[in-house]
Protein backbone atom coordinates (compact mmCIF):
# COMPACT_ATOMS: atom_id res chain seq x y z
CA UNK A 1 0.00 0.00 0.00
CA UNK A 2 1.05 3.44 -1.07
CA UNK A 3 1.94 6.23 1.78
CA UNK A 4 -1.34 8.25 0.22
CA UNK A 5 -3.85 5.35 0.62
CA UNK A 6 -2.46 3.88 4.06
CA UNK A 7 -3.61 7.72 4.96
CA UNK A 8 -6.86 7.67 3.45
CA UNK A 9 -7.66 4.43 4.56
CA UNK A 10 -6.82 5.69 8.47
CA UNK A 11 -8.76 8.86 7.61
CA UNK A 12 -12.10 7.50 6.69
CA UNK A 13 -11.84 4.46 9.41
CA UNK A 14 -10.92 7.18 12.07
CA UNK A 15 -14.32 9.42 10.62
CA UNK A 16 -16.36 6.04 10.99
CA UNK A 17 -15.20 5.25 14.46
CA UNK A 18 -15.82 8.80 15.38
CA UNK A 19 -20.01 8.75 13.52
CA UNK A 20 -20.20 5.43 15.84
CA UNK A 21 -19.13 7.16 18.69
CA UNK A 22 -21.57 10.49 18.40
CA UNK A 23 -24.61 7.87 17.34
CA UNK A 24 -24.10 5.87 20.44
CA UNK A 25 -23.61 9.16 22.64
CA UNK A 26 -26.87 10.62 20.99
CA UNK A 27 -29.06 7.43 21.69
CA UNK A 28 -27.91 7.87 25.30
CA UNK A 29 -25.79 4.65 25.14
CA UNK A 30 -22.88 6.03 27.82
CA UNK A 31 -24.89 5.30 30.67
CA UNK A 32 -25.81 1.84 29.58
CA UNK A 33 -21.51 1.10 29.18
CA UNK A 34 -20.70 2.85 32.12
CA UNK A 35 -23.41 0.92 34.45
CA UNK A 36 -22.23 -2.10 33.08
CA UNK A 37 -19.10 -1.37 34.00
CA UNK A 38 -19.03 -0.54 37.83
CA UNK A 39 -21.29 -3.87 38.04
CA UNK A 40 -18.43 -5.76 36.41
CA UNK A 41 -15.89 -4.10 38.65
CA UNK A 42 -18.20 -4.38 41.89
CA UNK A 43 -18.41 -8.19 40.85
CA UNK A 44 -14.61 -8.23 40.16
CA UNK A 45 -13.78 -7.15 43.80
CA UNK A 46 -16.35 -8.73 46.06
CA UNK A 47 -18.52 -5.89 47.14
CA UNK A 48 -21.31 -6.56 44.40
């Protein structure tokens, strides 16, 4: 792969990743991950 299309490739992939990230933020989806995570790290330490 050319230098030119390595950066295009990474270009459009990082655009992607960050339209994933906004739709899942809009939708209200960072509560839902971060619940899931203190239950997982309650559960990983004993408390939960």
């Amino acid at each position: 792969m050319g230098s030119k299309k390595k950066k295009l490739v990474s270009g459009i992939t990082l655009a992607i990743a960050c339209a994933f990230i906004w739709y899942g933020a809009a939708r209200g989806e960072i509560a839902v991950v971060l619940n899931k995570a203190v239950n997982i790290c309650l559960e990983c330490i004993g408390l939960g």
